[in-house]
PDB file of N, CA and C in Angstrom:
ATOM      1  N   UNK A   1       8.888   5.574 -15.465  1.00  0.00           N
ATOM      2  CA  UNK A   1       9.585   5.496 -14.196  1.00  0.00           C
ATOM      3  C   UNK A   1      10.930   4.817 -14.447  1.00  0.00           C
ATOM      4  N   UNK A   2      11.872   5.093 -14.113  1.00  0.00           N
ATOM      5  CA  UNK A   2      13.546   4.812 -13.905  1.00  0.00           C
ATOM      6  C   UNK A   2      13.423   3.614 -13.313  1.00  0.00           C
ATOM      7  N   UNK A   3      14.996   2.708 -13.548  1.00  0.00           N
ATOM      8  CA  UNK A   3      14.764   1.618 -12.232  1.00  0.00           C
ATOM      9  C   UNK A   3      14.932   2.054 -11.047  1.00  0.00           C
ATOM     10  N   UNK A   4      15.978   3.360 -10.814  1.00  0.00           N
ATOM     11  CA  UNK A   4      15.874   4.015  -9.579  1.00  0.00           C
ATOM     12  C   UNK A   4      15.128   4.316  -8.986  1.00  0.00           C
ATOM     13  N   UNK A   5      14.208   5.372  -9.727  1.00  0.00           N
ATOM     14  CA  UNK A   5      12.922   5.595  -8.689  1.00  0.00           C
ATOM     15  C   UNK A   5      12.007   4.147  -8.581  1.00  0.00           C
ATOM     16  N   UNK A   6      11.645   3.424  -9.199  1.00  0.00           N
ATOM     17  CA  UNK A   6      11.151   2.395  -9.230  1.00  0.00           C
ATOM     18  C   UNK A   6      11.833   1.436  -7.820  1.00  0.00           C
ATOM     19  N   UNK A   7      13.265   1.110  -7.500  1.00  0.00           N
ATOM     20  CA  UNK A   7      13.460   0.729  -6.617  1.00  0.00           C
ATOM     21  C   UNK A   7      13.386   1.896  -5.389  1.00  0.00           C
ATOM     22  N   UNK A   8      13.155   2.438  -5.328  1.00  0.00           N
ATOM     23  CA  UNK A   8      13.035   3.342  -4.004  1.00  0.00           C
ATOM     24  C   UNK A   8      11.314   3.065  -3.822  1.00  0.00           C
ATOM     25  N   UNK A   9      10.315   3.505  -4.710  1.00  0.00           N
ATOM     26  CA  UNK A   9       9.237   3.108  -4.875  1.00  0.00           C
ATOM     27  C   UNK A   9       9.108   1.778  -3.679  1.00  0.00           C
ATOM     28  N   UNK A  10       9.511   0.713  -4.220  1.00  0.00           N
ATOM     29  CA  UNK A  10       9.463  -0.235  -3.281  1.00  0.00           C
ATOM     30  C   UNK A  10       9.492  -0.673  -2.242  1.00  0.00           C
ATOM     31  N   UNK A  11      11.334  -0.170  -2.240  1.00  0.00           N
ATOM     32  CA  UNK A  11      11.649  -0.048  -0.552  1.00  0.00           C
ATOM     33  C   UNK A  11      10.981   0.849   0.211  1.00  0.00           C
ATOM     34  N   UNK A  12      10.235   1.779  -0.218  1.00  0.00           N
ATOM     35  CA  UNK A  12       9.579   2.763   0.414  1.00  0.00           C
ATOM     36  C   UNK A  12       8.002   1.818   1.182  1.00  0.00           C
ATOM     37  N   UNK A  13       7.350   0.998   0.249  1.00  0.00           N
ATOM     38  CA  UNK A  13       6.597   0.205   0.196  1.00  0.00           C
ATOM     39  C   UNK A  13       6.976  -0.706   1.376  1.00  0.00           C
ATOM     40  N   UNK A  14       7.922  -1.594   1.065  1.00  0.00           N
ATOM     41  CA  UNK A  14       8.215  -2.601   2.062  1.00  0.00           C
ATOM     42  C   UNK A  14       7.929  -2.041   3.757  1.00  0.00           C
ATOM     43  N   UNK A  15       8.645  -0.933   3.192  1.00  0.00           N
ATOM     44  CA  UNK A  15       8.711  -0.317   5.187  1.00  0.00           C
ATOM     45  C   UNK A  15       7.368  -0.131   5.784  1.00  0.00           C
ATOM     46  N   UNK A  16       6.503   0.185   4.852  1.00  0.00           N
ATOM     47  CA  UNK A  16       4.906   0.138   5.273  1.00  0.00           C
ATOM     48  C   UNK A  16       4.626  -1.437   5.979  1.00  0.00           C
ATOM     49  N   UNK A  17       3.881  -0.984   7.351  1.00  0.00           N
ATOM     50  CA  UNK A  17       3.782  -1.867   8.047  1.00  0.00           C
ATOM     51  C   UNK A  17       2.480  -2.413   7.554  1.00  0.00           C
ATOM     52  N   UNK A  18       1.749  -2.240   6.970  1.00  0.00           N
ATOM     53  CA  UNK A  18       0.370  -3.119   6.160  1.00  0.00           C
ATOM     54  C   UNK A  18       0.435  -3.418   4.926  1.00  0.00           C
ATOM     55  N   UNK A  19       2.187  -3.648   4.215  1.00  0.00           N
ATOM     56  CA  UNK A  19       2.285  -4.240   2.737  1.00  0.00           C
ATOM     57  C   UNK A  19       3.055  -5.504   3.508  1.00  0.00           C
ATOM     58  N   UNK A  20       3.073  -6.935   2.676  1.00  0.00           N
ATOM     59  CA  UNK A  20       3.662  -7.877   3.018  1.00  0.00           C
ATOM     60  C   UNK A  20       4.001  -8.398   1.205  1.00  0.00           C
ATOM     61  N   UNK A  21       5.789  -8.973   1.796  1.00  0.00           N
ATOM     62  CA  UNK A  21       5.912  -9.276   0.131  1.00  0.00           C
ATOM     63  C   UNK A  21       5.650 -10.711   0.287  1.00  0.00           C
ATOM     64  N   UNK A  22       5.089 -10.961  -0.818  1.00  0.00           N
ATOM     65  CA  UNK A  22       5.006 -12.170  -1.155  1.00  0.00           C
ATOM     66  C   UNK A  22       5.288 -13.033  -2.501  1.00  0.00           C
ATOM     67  N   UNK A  23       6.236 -14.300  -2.113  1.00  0.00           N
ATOM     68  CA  UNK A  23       6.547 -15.451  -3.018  1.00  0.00           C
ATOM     69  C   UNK A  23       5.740 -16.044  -3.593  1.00  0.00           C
ATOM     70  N   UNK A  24       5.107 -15.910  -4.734  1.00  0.00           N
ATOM     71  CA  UNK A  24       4.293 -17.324  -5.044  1.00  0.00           C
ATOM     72  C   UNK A  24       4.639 -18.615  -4.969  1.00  0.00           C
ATOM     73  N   UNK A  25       4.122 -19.308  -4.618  1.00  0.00           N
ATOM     74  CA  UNK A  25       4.572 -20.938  -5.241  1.00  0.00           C
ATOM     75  C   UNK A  25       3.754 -21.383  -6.485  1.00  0.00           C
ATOM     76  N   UNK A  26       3.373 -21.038  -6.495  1.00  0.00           N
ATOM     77  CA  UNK A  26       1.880 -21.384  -7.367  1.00  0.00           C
ATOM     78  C   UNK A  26       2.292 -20.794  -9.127  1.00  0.00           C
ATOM     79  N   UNK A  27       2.420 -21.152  -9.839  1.00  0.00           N
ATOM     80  CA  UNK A  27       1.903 -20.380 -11.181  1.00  0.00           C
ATOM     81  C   UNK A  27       0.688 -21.197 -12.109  1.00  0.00           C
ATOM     82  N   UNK A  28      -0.361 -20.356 -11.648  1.00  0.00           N
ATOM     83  CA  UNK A  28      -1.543 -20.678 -11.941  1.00  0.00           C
ATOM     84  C   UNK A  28      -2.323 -20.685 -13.257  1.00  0.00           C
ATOM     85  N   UNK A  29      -1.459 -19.706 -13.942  1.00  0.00           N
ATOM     86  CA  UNK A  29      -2.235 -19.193 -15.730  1.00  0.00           C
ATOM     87  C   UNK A  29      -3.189 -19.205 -16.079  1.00  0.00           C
ATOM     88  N   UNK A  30      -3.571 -18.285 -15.519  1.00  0.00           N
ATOM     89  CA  UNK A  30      -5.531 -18.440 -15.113  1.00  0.00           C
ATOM     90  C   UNK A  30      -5.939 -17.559 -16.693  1.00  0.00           C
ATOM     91  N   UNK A  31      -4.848 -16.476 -16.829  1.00  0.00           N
ATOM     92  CA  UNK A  31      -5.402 -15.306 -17.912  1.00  0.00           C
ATOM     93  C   UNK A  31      -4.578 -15.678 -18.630  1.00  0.00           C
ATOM     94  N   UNK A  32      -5.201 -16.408 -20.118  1.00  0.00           N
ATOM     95  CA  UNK A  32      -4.619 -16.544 -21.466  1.00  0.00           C
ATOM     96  C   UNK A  32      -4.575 -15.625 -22.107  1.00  0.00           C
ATOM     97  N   UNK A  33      -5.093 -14.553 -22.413  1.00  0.00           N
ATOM     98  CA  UNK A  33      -5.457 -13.766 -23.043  1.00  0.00           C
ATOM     99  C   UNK A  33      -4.100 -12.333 -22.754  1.00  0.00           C
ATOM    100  N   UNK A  34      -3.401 -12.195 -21.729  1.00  0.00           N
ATOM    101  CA  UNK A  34      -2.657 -11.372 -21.574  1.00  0.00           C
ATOM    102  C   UNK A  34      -1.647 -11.935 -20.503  1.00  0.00           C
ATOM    103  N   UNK A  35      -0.763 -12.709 -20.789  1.00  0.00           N
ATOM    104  CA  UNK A  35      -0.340 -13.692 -19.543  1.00  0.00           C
ATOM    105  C   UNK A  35       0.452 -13.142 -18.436  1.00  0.00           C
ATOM    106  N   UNK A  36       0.866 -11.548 -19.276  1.00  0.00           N
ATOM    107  CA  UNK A  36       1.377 -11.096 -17.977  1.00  0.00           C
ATOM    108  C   UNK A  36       0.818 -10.541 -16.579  1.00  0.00           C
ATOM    109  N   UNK A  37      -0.639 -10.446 -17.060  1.00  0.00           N
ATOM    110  CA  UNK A  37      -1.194 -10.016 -15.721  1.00  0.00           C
ATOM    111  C   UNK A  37      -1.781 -11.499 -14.604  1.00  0.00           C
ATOM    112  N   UNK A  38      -0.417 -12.606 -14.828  1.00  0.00           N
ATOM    113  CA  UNK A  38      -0.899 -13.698 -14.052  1.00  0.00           C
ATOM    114  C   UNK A  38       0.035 -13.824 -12.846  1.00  0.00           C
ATOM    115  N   UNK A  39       0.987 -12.612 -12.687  1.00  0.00           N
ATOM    116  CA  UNK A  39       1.921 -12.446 -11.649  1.00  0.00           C
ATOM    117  C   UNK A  39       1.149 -11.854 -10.602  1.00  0.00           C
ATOM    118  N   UNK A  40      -0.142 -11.081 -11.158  1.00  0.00           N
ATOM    119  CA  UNK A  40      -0.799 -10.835 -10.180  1.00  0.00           C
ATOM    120  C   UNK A  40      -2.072 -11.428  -9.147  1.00  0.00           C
ATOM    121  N   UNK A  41      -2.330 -12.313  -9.957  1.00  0.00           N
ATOM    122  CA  UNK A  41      -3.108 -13.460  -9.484  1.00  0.00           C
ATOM    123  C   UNK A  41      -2.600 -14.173  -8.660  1.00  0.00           C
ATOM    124  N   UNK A  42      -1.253 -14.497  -8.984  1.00  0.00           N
ATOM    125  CA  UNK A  42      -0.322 -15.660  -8.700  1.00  0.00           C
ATOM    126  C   UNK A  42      -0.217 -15.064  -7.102  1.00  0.00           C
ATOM    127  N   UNK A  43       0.014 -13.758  -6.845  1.00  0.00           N
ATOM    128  CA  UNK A  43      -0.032 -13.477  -5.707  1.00  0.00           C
ATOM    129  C   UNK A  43      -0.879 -13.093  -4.741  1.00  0.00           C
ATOM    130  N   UNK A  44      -2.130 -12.775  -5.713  1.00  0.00           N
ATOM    131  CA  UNK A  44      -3.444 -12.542  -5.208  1.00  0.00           C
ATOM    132  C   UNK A  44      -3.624 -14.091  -4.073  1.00  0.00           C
ATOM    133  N   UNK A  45      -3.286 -15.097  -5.123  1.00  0.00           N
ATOM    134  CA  UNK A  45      -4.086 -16.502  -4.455  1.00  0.00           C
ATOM    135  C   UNK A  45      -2.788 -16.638  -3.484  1.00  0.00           C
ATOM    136  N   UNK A  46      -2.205 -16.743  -3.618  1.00  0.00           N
ATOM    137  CA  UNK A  46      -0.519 -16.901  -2.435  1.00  0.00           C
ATOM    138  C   UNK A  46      -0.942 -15.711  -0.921  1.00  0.00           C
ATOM    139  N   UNK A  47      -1.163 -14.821  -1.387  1.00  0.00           N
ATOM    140  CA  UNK A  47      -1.756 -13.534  -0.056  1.00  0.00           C
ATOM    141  C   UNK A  47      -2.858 -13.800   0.140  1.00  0.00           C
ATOM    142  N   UNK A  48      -3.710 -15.096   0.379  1.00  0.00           N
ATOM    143  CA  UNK A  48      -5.146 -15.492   0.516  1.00  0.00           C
ATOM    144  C   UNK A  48      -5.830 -14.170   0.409  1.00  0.00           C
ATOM    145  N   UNK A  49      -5.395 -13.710  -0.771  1.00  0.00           N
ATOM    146  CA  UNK A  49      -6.346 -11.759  -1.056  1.00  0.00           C
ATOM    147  C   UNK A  49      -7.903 -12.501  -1.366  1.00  0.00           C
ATOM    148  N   UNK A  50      -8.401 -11.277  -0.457  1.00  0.00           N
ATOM    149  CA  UNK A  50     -10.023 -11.468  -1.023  1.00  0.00           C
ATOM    150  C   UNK A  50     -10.036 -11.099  -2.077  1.00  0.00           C
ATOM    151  N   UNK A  51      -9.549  -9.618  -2.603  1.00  0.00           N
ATOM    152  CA  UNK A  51      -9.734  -8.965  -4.012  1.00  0.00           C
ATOM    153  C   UNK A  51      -9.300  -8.993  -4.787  1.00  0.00           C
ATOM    154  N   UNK A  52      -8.771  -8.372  -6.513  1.00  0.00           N
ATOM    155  CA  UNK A  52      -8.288  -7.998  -6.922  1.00  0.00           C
ATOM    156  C   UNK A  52      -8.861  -6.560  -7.353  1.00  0.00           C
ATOM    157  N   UNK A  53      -7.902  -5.375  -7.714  1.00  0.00           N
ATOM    158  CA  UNK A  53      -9.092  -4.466  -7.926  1.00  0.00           C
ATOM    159  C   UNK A  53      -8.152  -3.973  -9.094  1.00  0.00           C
ATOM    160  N   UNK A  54      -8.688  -3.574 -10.800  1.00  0.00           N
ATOM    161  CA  UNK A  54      -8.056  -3.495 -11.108  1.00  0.00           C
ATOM    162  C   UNK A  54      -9.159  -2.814 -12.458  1.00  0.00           C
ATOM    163  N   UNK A  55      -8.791  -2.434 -13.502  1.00  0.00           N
ATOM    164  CA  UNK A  55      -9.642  -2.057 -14.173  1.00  0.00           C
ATOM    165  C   UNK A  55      -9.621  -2.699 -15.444  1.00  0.00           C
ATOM    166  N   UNK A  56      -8.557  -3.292 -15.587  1.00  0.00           N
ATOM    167  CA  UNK A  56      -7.687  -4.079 -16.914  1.00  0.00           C
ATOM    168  C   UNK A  56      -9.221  -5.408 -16.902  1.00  0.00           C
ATOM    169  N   UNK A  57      -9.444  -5.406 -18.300  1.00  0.00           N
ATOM    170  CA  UNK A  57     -10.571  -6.408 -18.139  1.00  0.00           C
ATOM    171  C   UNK A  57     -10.282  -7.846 -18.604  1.00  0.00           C
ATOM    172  N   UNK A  58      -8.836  -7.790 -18.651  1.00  0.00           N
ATOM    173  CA  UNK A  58      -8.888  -9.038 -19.123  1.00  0.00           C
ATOM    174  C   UNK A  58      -8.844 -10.164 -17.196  1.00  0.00           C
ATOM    175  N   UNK A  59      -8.860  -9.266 -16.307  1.00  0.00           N
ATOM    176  CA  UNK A  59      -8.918  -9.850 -14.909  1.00  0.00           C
ATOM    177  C   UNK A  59     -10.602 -10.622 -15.218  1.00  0.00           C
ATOM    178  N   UNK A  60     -11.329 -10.003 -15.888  1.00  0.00           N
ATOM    179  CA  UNK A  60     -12.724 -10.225 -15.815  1.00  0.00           C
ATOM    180  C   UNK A  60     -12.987 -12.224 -16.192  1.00  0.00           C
ATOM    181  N   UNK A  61     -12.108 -12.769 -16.685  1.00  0.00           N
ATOM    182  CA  UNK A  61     -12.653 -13.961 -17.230  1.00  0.00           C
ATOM    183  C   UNK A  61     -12.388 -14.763 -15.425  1.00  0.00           C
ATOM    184  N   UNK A  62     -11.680 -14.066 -14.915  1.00  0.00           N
ATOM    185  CA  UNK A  62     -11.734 -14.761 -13.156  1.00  0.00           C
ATOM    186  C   UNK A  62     -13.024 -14.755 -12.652  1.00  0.00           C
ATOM    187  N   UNK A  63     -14.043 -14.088 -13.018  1.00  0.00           N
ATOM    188  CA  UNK A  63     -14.981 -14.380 -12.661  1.00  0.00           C
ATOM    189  C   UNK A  63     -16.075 -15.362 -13.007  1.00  0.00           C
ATOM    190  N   UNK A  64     -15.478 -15.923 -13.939  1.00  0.00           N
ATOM    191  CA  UNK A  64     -16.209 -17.184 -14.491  1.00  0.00           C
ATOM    192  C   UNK A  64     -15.016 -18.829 -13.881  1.00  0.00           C
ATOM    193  N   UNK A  65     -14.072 -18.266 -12.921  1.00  0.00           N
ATOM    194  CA  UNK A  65     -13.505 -19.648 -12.977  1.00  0.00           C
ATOM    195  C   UNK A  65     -13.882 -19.819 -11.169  1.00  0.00           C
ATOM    196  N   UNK A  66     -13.704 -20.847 -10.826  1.00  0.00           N
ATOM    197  CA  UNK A  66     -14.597 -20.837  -9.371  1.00  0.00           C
ATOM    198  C   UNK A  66     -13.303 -21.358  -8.380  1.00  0.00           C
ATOM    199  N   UNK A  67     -12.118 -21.724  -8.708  1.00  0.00           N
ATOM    200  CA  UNK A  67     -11.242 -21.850  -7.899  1.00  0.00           C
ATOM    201  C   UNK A  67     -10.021 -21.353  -8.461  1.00  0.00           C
ATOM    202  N   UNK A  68      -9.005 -20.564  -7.568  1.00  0.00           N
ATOM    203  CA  UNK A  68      -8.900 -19.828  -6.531  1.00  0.00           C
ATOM    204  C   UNK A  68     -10.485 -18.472  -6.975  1.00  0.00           C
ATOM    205  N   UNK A  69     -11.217 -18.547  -5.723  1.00  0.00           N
ATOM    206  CA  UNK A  69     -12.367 -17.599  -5.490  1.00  0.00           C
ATOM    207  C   UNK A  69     -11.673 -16.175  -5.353  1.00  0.00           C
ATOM    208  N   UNK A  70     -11.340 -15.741  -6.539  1.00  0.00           N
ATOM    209  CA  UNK A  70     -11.240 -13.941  -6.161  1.00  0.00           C
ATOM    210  C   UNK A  70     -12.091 -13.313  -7.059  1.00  0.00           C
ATOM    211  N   UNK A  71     -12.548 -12.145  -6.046  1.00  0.00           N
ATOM    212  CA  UNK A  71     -13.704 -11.327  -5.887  1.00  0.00           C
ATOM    213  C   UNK A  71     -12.600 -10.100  -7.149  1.00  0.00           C
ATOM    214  N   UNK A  72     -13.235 -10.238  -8.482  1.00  0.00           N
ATOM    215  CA  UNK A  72     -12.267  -8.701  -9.249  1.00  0.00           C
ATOM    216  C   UNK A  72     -13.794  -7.614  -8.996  1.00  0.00           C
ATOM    217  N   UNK A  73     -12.932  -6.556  -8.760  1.00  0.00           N
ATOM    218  CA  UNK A  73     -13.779  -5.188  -8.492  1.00  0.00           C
ATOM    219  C   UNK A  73     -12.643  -3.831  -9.899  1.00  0.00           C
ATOM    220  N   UNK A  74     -13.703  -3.341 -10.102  1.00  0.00           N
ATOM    221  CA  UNK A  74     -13.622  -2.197 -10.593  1.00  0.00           C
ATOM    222  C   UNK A  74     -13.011  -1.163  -9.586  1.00  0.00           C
ATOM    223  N   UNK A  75     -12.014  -0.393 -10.050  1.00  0.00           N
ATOM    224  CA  UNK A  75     -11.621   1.210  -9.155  1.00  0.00           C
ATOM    225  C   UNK A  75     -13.025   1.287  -8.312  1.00  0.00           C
ATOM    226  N   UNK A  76     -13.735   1.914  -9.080  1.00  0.00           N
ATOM    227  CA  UNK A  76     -14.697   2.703  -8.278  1.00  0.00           C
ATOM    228  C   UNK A  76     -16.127   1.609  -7.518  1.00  0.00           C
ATOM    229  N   UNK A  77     -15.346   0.361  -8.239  1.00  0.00           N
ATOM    230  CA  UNK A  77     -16.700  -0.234  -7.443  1.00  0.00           C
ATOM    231  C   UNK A  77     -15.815  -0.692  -5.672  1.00  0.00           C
ATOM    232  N   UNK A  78     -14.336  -1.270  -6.015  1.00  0.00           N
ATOM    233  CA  UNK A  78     -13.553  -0.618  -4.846  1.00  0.00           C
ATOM    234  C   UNK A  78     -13.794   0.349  -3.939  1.00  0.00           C
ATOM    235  N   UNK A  79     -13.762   1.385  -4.142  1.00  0.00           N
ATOM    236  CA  UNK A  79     -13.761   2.606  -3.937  1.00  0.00           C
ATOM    237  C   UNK A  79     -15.497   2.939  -3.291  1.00  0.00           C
ATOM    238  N   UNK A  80     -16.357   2.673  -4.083  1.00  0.00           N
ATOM    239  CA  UNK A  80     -17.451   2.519  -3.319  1.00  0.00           C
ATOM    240  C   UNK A  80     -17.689   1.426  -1.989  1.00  0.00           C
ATOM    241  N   UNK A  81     -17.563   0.391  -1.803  1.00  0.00           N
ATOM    242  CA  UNK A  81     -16.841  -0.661  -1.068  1.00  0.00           C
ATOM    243  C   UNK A  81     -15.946   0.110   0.123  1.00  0.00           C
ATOM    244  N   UNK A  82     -15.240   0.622   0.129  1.00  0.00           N
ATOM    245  CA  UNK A  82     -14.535   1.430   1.115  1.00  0.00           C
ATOM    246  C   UNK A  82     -15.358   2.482   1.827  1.00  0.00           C
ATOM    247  N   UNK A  83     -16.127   3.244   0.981  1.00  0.00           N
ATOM    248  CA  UNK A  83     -16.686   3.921   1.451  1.00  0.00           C
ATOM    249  C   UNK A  83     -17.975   3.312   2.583  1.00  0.00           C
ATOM    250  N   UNK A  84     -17.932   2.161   1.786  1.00  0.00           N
ATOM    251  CA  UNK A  84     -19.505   1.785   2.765  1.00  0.00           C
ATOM    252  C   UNK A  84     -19.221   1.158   4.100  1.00  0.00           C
ATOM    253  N   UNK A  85     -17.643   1.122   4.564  1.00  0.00           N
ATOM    254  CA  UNK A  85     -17.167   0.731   5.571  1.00  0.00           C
ATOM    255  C   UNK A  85     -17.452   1.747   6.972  1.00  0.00           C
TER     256      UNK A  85
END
């Protein structure tokens, strides 16, 4: 992806009335193991998100730490989860 389409991507995003951007304050470094996927945490716990849903397993060692409490789900265990709504 371009930075162009990549910024349109976004702004396209923003205008959606059920995305909210959010600042962290927090940098938490919860995942040693791949540190860049801690921008997403960082905002997971900042958007009091229940979830993360993601398939990347290095999200998986969050489930052994007990504060900030996020629930990581698999695509399809997501996806099942939706369905049972």
């Amino acid at each position: 992806m371009t930075p162009g389409i990549a910024d349109h991507v976004i702004a396209l995003l923003l205008k959606s009335k059920n995305v909210e951007l959010i600042y962290p304050q927090f940098r938490l470094n919860l995942i040693q193991s791949d540190p860049d996927d801690n921008k997403f945490v960082d905002c997971a716990f900042a958007a009091n998100a229940t979830y993360i849903v993601s398939d990347d397993t290095h999200f998986d060692i969050l489930k052994d730490i007990k504060f900030p409490e996020l629930i990581i789900l698999k695509l399809r265990e997501f996806l099942d989860e939706v369905k049972r709504l």
